[in-house]
Structures are given as C-alpha cells and as structure tokens.
N, C-alpha and C. Protein backbone atom coordinates (compact mmCIF):
# COMPACT_ATOMS: atom_id res chain seq x y z
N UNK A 1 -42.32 -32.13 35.04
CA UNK A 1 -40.98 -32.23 34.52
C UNK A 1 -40.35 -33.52 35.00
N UNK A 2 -39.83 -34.65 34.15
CA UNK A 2 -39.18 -35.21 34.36
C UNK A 2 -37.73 -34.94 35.10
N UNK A 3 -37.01 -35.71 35.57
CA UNK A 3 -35.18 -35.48 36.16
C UNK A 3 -35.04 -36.59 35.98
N UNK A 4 -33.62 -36.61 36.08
CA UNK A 4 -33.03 -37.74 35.47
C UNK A 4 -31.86 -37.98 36.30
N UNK A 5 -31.47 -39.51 37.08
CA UNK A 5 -30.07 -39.21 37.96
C UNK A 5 -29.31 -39.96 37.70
N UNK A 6 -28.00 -39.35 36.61
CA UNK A 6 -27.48 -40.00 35.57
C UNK A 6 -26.19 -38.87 35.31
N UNK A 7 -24.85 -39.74 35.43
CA UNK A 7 -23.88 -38.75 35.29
C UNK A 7 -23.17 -40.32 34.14
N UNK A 8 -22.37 -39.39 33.41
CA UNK A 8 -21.04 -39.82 33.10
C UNK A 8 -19.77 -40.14 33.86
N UNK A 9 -18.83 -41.26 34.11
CA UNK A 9 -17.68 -41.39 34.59
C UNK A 9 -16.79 -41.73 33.34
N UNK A 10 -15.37 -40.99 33.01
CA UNK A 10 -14.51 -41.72 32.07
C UNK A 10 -12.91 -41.95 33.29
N UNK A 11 -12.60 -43.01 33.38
CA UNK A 11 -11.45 -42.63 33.91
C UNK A 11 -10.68 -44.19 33.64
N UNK A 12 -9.78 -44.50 34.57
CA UNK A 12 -8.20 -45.63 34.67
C UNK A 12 -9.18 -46.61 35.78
N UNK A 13 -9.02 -47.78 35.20
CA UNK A 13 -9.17 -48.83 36.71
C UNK A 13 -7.94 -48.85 37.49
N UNK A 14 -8.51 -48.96 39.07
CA UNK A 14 -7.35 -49.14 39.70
C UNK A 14 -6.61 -50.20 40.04
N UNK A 15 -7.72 -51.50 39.68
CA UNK A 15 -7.70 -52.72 40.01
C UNK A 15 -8.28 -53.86 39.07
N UNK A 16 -8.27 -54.90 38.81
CA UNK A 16 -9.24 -55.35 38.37
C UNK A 16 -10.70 -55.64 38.66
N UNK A 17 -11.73 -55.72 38.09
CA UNK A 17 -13.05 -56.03 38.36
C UNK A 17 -12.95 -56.71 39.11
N UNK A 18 -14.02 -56.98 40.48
CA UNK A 18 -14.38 -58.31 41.39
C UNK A 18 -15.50 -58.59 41.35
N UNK A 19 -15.90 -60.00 41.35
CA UNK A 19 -17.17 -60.39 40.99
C UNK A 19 -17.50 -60.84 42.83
N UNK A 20 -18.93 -60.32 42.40
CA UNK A 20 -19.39 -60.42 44.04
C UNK A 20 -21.14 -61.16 43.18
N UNK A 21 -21.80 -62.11 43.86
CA UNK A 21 -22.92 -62.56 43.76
C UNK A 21 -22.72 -62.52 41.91
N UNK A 22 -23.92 -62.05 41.27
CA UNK A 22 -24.04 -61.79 39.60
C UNK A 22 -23.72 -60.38 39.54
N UNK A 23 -22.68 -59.75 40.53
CA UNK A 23 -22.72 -58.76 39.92
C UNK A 23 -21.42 -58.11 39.75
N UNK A 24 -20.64 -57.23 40.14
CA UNK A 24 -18.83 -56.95 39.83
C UNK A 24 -18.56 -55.53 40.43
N UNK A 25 -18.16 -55.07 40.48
CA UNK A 25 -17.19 -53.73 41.46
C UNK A 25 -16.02 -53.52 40.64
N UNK A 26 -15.84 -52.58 40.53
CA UNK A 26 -14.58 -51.50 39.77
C UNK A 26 -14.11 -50.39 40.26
N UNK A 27 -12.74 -50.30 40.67
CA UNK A 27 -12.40 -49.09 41.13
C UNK A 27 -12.23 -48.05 39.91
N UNK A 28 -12.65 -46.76 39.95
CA UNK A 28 -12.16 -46.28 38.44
C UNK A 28 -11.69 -44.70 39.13
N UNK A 29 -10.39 -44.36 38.53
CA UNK A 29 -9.74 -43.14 38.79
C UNK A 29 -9.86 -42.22 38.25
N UNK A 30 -10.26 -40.92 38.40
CA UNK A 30 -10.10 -39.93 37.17
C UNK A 30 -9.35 -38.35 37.95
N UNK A 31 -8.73 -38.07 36.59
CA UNK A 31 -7.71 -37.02 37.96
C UNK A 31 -8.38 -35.12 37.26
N UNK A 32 -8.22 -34.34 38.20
CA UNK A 32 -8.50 -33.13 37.68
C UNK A 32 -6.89 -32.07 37.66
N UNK A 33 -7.36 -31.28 36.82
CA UNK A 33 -6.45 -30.33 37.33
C UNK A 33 -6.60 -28.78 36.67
N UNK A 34 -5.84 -27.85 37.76
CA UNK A 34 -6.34 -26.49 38.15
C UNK A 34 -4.65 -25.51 37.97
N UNK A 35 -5.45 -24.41 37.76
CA UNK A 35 -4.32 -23.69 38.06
C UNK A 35 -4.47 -22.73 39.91
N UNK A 36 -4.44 -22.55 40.83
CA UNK A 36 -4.61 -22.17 42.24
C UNK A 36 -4.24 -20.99 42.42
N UNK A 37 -4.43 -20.33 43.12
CA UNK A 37 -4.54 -18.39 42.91
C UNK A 37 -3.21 -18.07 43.00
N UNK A 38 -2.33 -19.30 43.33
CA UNK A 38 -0.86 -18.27 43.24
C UNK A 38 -0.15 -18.61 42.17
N UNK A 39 -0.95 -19.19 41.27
CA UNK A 39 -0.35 -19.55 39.54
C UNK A 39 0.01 -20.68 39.50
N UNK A 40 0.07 -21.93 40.66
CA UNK A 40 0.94 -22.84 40.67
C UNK A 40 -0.45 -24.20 39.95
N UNK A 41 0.00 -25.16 39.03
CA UNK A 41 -0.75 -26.14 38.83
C UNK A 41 -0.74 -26.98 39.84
N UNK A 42 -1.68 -27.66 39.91
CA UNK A 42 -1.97 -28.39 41.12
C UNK A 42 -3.27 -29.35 40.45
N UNK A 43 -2.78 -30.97 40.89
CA UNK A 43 -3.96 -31.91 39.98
C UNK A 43 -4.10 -32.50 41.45
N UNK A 44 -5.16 -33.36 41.21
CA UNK A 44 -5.91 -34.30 42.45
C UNK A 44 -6.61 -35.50 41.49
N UNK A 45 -6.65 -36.93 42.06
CA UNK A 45 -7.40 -38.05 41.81
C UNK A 45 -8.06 -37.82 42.61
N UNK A 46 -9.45 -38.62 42.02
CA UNK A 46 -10.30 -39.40 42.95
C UNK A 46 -10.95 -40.47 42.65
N UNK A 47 -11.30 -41.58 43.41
CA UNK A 47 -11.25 -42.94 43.21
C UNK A 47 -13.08 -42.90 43.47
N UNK A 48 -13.27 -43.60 42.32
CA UNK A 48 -14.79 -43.95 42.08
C UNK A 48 -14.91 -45.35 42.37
N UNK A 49 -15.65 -46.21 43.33
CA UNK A 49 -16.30 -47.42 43.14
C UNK A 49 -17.80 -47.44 42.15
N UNK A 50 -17.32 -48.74 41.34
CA UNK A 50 -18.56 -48.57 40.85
C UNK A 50 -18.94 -50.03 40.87
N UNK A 51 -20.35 -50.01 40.48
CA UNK A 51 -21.03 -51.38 40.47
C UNK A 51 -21.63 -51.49 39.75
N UNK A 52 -21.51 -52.83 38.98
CA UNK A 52 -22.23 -52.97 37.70
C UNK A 52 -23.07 -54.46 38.12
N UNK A 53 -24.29 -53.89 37.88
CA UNK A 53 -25.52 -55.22 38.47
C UNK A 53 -25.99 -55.57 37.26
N UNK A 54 -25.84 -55.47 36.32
CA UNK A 54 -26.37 -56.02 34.93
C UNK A 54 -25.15 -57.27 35.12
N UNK A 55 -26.01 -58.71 34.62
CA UNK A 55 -24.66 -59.94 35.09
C UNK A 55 -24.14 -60.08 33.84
N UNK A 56 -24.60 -59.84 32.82
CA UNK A 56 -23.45 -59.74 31.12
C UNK A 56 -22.79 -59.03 31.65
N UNK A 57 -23.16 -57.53 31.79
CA UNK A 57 -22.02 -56.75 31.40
C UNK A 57 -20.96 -56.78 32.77
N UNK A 58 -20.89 -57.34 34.08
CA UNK A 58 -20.66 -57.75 35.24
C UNK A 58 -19.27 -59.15 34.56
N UNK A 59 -19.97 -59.76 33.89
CA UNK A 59 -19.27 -61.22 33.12
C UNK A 59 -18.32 -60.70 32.27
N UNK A 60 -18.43 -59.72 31.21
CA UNK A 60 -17.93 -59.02 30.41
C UNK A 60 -16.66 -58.07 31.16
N UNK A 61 -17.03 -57.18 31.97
CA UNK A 61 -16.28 -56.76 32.95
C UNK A 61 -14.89 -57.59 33.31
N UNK A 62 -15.97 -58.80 34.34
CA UNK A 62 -14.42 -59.55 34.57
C UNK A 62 -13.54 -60.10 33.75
N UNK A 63 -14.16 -60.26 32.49
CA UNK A 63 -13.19 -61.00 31.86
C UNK A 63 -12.18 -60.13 30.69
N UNK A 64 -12.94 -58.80 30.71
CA UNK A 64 -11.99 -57.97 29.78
C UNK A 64 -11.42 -56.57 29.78
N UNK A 65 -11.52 -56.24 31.40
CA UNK A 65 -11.37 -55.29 31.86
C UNK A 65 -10.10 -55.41 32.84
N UNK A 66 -9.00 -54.72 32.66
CA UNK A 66 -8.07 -54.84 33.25
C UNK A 66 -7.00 -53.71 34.43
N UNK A 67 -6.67 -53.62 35.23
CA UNK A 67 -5.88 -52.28 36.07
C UNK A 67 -4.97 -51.46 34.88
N UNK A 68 -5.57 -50.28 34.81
CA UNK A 68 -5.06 -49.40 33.73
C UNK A 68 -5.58 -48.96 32.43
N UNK A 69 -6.36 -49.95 32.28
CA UNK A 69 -7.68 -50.01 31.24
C UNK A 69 -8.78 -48.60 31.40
N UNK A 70 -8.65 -47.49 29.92
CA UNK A 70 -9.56 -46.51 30.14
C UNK A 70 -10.87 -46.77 30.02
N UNK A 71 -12.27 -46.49 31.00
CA UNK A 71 -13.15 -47.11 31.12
C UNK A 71 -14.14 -45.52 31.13
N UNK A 72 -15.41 -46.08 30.22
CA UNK A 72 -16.52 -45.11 30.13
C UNK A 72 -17.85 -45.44 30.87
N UNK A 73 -18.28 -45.22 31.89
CA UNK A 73 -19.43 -45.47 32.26
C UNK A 73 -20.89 -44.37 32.38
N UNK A 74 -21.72 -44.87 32.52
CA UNK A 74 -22.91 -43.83 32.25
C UNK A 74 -23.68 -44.51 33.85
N UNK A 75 -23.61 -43.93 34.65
CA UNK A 75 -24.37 -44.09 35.75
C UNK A 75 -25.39 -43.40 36.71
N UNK A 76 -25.46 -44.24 37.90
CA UNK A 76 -26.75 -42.95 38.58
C UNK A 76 -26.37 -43.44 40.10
N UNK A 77 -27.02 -42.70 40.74
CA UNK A 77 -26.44 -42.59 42.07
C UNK A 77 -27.61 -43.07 42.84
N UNK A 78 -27.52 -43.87 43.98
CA UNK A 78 -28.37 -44.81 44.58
C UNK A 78 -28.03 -44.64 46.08
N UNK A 79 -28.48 -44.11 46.94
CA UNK A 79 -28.43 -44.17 48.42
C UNK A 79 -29.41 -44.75 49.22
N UNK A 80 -28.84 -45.89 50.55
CA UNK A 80 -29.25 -46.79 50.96
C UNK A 80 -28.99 -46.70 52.78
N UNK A 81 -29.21 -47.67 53.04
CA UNK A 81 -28.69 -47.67 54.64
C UNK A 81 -29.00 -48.91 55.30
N UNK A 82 -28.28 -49.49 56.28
CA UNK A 82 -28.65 -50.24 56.72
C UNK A 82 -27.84 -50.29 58.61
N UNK A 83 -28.53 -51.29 59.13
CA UNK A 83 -28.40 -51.20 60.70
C UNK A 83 -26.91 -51.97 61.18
N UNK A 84 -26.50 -51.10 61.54
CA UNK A 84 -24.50 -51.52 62.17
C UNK A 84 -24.76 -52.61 62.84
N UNK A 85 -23.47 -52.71 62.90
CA UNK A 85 -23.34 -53.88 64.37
C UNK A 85 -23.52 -53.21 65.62
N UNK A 86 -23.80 -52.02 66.05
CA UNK A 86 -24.43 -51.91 67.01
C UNK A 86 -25.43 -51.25 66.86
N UNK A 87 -26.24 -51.21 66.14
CA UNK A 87 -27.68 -50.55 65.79
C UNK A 87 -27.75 -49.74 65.13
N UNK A 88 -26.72 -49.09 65.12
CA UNK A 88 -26.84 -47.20 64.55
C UNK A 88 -27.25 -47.63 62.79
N UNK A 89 -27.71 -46.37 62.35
CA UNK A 89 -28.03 -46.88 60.95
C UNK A 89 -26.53 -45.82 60.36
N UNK A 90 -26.36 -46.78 59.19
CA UNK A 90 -25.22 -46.57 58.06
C UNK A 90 -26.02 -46.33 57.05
N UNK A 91 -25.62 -45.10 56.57
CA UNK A 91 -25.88 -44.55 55.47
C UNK A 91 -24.57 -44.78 54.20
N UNK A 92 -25.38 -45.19 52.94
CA UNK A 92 -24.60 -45.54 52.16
C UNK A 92 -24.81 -44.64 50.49
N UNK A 93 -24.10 -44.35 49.43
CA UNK A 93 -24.16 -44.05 48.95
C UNK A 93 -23.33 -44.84 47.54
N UNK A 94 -24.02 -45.12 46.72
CA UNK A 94 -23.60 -46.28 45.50
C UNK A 94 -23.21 -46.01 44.49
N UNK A 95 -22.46 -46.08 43.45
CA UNK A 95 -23.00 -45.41 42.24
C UNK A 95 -23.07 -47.15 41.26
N UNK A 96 -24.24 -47.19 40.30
CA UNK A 96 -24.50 -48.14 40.14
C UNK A 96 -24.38 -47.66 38.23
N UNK A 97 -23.57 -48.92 37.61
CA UNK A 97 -23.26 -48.37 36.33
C UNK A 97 -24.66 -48.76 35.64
N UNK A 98 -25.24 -47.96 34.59
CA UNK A 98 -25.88 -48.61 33.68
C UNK A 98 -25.71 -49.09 32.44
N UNK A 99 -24.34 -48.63 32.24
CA UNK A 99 -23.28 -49.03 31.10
C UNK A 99 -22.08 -48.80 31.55
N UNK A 100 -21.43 -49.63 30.74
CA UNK A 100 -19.73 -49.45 31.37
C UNK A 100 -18.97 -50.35 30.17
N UNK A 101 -18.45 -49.58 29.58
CA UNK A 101 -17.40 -49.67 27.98
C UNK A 101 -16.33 -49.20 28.56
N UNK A 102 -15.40 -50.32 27.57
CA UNK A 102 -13.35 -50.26 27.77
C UNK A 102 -13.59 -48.92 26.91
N UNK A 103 -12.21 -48.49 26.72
CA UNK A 103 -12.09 -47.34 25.93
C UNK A 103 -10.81 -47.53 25.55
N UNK A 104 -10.05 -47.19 24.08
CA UNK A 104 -9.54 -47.64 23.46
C UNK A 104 -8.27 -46.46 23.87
N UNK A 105 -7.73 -45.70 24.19
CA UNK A 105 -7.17 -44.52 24.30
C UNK A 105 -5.40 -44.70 24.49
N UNK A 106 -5.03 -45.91 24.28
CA UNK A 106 -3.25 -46.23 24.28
C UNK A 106 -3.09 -46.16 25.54
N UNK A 107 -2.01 -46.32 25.44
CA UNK A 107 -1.48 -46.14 26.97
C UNK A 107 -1.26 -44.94 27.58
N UNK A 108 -1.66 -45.05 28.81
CA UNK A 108 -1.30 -44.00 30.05
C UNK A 108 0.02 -43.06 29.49
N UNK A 109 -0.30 -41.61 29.28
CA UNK A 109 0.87 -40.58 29.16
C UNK A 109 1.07 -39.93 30.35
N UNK A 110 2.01 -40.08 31.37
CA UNK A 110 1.53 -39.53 32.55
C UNK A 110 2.59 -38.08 32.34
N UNK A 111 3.53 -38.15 31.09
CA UNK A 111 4.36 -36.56 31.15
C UNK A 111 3.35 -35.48 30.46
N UNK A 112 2.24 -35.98 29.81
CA UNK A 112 1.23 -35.02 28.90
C UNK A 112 0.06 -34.94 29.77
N UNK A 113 -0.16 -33.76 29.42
CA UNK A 113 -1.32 -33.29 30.57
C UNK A 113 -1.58 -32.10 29.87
C-alpha cells in the first residue's frame, strides 16, 4: 500500500511572503470554530508557516501575494533536526508547500461566520 503525506491548507496571510535563498516563507492563518458544552461559540486561529522551495512559485509568491490575501496550498510535512548551540539536537518540523495558489474570495467578512 502506498501513503501519501499530503494535507490541504486554505487560509489569510499574516504577512507578506519572505524570500530566503530561492526559496520564500508565508505565514498563513486559518481560524476554527465550535460550539463548547455549555452552548457558548467559541473560535481559535492558528498560524501556519509555510515554505515554498519550488523558486517560480517562491518568485511568484513574492511578488503577488499579499497580508490578507486568501491562499490555497497543498502540502506535506517534513521533520528534521539539527545540533544547538550547545549540542543538544533540535527537532524541527516543516510544512513544505507543493503548491500554493491566491484565492479569489473578496474581502475578509469578519461579522459573517
């Protein structure tokens, strides 16, 4: 049997793209929300870094991707590690885009939910 390690992200940049070496970083937000056992709604963000190592779409990124901009990515998850400044090893965890499209969706409604 094949597996496959590959999720979807849709969410808000928080920032603009930064270009690091050929490649770019994106903060991207996406918020949930619940109803909680005593009936009350209750939402939460959480802030995704992502990295896009393809250098088009990295180029593309910086130049047309903006803070607030709805963004679709298709990615996979990559864990790494490397040795601290004092030896200990750092464990790291990546998510690395394999696509990453603007998304056309108007502007932010933040009274509709």
């Amino acid at each position: 049997m094949r597996t496959t390690n590959l999720f979807i992200l849709r969410g808000r940049v928080g920032q603009a793209p930064k270009a690091f070496n050929k490649a770019a970083k994106v903060s991207v937000a996406t918020d949930r929300a619940w109803t909680d056992a005593k009936g009350e709604r209750r939402e939460e963000t959480d802030w995704v870094t992502v990295t896009i190592l393809n250098e088009k779409a990295a180029e593309w990124a910086i130049a047309n991707v903006a803070k607030g901009d709805a963004v679709y990515a298709e990615c996979r998850i990559a864990d790494g590690s490397y040795k601290g400044k004092d030896g200990e090893t750092v464990y790291t965890t990546d998510i690395i885009a394999n696509a990453f499209h603007k998304l056309d969706l108007g502007p932010r409604d933040d009274a509709a939910a």
